[in-house]
N, C-alpha and C. Protein backbone atom coordinates (compact mmCIF):
# COMPACT_ATOMS: atom_id res chain seq x y z
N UNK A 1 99.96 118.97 98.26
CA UNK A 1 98.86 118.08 98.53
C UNK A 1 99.41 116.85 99.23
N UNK A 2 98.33 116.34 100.41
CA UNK A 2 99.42 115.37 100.66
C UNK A 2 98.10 113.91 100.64
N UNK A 3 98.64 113.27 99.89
CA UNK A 3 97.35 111.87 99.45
C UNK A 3 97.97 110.66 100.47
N UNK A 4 96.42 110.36 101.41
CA UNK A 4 96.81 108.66 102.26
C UNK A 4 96.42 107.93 101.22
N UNK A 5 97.76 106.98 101.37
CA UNK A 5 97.82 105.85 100.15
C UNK A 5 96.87 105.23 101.16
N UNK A 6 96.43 104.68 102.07
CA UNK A 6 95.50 103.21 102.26
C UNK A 6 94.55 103.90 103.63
N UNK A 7 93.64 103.25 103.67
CA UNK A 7 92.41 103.69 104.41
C UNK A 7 92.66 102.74 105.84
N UNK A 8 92.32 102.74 106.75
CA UNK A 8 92.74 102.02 108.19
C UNK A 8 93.59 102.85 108.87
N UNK A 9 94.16 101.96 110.11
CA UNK A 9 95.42 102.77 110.90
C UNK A 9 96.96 102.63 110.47
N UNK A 10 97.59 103.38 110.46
CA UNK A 10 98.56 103.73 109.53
C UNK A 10 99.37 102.70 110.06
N UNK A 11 100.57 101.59 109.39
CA UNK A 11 101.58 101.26 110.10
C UNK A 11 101.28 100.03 109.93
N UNK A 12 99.97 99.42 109.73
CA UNK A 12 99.12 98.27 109.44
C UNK A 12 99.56 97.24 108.10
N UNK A 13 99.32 98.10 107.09
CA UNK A 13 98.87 97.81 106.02
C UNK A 13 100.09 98.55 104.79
N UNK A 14 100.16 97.96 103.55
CA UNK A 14 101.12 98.39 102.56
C UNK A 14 100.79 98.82 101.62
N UNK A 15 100.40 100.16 101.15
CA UNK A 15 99.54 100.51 99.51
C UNK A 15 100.22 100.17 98.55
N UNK A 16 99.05 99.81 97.76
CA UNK A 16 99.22 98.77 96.42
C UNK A 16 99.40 100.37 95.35
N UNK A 17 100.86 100.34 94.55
CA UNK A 17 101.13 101.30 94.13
C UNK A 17 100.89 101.31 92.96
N UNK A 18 100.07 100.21 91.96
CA UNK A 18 99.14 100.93 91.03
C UNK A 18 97.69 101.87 91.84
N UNK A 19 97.45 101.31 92.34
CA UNK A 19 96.14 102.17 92.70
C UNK A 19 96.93 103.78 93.55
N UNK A 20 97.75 103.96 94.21
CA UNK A 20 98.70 105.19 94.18
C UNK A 20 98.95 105.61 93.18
N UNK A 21 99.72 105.22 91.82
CA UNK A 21 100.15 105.62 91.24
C UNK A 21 98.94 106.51 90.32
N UNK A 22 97.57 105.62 90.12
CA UNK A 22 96.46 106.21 89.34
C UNK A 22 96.09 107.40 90.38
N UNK A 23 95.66 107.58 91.42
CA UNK A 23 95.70 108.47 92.38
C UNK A 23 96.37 109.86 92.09
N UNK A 24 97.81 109.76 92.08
CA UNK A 24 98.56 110.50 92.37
C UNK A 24 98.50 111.39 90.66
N UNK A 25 98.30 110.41 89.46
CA UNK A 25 98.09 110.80 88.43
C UNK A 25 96.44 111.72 88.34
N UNK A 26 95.71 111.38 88.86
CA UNK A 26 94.56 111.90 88.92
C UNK A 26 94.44 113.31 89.39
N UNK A 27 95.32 113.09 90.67
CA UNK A 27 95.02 114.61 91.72
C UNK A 27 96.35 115.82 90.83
N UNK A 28 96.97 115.43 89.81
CA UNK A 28 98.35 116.28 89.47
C UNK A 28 97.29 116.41 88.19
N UNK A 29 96.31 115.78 87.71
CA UNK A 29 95.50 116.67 86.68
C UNK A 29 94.89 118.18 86.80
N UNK A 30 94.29 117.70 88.50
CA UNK A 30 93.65 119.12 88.55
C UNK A 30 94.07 119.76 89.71
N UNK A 31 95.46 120.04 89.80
CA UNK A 31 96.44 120.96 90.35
C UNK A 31 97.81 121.00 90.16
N UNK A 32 98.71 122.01 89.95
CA UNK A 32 99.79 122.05 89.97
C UNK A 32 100.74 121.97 91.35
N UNK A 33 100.21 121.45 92.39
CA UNK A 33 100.91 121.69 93.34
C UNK A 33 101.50 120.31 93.81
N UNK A 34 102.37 120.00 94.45
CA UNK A 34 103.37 118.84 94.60
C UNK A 34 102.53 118.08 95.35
N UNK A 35 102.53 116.63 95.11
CA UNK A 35 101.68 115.66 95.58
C UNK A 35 102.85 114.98 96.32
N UNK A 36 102.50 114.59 97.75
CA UNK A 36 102.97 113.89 98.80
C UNK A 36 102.26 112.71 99.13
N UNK A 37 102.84 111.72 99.30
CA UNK A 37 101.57 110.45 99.65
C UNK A 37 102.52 110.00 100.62
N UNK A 38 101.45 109.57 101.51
CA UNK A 38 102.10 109.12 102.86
C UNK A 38 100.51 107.89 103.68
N UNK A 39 101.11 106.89 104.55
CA UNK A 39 100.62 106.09 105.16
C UNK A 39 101.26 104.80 104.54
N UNK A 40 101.51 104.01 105.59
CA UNK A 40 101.86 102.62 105.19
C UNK A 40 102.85 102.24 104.49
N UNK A 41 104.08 103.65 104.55
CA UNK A 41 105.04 103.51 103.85
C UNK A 41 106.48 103.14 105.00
N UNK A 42 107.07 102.02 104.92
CA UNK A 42 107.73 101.69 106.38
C UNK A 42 109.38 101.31 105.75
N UNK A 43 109.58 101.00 104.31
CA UNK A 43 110.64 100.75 103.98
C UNK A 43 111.26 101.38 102.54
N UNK A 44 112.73 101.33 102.19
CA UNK A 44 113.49 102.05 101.31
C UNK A 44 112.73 101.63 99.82
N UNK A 45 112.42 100.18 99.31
CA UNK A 45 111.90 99.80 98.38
C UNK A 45 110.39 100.80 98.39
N UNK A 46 109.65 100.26 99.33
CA UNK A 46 108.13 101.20 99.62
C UNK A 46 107.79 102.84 98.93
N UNK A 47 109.35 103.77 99.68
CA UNK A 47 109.55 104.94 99.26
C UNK A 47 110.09 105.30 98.45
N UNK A 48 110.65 104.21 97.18
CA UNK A 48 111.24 104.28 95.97
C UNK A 48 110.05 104.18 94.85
N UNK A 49 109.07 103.27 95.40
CA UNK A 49 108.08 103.24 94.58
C UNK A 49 106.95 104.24 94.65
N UNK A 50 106.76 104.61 95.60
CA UNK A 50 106.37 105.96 95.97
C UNK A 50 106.56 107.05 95.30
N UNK A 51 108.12 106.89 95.21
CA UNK A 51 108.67 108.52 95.11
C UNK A 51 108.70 108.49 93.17
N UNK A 52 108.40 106.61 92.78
CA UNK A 52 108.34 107.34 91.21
C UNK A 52 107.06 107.90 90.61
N UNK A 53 106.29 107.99 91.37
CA UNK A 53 105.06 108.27 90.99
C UNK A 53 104.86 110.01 91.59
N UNK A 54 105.28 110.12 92.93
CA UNK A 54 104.48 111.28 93.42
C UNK A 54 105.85 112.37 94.21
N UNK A 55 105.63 113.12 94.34
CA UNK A 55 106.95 114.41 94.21
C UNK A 55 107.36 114.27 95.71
N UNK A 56 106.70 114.02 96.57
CA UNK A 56 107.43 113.57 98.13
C UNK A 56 106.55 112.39 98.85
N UNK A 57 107.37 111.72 99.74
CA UNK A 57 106.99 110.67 100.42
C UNK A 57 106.92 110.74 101.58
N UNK A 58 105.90 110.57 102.84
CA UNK A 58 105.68 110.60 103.46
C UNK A 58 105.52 109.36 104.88
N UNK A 59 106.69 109.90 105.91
CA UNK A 59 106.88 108.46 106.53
C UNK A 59 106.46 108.32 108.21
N UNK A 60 105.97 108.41 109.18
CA UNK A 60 105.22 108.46 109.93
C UNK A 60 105.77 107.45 111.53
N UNK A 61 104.81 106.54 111.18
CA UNK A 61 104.79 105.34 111.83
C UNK A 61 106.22 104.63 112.31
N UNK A 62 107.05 104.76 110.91
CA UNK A 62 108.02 103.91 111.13
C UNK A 62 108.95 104.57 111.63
N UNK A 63 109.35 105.90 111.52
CA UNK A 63 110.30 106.22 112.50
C UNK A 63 109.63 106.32 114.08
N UNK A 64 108.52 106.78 114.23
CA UNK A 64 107.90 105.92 115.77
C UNK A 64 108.25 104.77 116.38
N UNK A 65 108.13 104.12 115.38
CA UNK A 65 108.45 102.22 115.45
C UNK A 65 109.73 102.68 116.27
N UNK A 66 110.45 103.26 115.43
CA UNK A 66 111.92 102.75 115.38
C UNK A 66 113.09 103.00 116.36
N UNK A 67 112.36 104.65 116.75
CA UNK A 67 112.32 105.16 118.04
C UNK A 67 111.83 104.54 119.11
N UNK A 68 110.65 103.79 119.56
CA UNK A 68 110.29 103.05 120.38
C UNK A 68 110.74 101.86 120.56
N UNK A 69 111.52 101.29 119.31
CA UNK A 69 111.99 100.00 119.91
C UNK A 69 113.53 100.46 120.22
N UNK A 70 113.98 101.55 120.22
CA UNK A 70 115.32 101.91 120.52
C UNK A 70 115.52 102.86 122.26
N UNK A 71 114.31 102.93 123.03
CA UNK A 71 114.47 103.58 123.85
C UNK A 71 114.13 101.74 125.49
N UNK A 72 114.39 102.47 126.83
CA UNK A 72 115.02 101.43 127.39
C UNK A 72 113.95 101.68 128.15
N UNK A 73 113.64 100.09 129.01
CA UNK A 73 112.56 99.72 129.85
C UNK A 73 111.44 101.16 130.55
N UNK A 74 112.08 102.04 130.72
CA UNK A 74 111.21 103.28 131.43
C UNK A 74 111.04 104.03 130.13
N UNK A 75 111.50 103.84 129.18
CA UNK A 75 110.93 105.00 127.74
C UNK A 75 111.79 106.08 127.95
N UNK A 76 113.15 105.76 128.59
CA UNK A 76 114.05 107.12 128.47
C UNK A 76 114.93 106.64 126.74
N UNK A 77 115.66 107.48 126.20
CA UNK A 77 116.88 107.40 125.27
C UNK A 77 118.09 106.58 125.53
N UNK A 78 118.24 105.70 124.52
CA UNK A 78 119.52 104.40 124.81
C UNK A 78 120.58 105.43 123.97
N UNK A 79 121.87 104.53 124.08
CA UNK A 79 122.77 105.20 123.40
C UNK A 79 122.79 104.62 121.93
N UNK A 80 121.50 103.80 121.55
CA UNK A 80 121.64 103.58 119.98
C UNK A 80 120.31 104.30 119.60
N UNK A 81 119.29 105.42 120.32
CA UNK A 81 118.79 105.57 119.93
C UNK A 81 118.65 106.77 118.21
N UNK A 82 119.60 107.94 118.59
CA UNK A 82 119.80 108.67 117.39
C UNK A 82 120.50 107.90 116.25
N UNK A 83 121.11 106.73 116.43
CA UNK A 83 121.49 105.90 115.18
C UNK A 83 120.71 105.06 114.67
N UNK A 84 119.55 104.86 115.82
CA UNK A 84 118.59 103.78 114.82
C UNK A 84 118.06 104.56 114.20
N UNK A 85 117.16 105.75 114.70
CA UNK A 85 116.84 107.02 113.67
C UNK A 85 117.32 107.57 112.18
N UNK A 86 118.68 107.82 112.78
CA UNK A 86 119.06 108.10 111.22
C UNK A 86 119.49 107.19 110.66
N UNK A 87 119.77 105.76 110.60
CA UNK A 87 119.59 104.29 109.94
C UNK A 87 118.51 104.58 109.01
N UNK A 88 116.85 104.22 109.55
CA UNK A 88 116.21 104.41 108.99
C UNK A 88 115.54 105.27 108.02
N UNK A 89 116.30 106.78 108.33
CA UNK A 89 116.04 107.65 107.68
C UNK A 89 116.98 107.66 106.64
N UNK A 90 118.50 107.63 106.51
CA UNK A 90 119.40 107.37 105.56
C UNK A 90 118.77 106.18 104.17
N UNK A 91 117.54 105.08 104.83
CA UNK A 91 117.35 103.63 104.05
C UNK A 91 116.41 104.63 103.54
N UNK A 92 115.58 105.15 103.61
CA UNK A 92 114.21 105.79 102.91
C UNK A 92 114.86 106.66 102.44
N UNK A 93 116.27 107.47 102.55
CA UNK A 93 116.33 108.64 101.77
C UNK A 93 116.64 108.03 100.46
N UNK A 94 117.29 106.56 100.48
CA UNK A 94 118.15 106.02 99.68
C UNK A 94 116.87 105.24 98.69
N UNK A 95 116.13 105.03 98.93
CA UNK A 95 115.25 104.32 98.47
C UNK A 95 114.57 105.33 97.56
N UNK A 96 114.15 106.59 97.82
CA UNK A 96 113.90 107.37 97.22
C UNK A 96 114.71 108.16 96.39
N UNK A 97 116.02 108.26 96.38
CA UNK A 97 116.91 108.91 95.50
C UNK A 97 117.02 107.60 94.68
N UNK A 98 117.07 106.96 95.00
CA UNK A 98 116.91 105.42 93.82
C UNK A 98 116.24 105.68 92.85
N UNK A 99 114.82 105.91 93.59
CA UNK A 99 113.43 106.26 92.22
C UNK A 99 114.23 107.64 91.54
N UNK A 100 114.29 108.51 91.77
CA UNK A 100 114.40 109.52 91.16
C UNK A 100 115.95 109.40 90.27
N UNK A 101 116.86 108.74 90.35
CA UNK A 101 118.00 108.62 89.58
C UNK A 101 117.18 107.62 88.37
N UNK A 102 116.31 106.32 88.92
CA UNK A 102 115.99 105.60 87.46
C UNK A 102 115.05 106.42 86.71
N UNK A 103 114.25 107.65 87.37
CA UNK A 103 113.50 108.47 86.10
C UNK A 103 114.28 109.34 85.25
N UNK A 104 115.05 109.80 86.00
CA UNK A 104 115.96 110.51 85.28
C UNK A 104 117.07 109.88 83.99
N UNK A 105 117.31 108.68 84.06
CA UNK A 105 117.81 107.80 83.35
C UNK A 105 116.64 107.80 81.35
């Protein structure tokens, strides 16, 4: 299942993760299948809090971002572009193995 934490255009705005968290508790009542929440999730803290509530996190926008501010005046590929990529992706993986080491605790 995959739940938008916040209503608008994605990339905007930051979901408030009690109202996720009741969400994500709600929709795992009446199904067993892995709940994903995604929108408005842009940083490692964001997808830590995310990830203690709901079984995957979903990230969008911000590697767009991140990619677009890493490519050069004509929109071709710089030579920092695959490192800003996996920068950002390494901070959200980390943010989320965060959550899941303090539940496990």
């Amino acid at each position: 299942m995959y739940y938008v934490s916040i209503t608008g255009i994605t990339g905007t705005a930051m979901p408030d993760p009690a109202n996720v968290a009741a969400a994500v508790a709600r929709i795992k009542r009446h199904t067993s299948l892995p709940v994903a929440v995604g929108f408005g999730v842009r940083t490692a803290e964001q997808a830590s809090v995310i990830a203690s509530c709901a079984d995957g996190v979903v990230v969008g926008s911000a590697l767009v971002n991140a990619l677009k501010g890493s490519l050069d005046p004509d929109d071709k590929p710089t030579a920092k572009t695959v490192t800003v990529v996996i920068n950002l992706v390494a901070e959200l993986a980390r943010g989320v193995r965060s959550a899941r080491r303090q539940a496990a605790e």
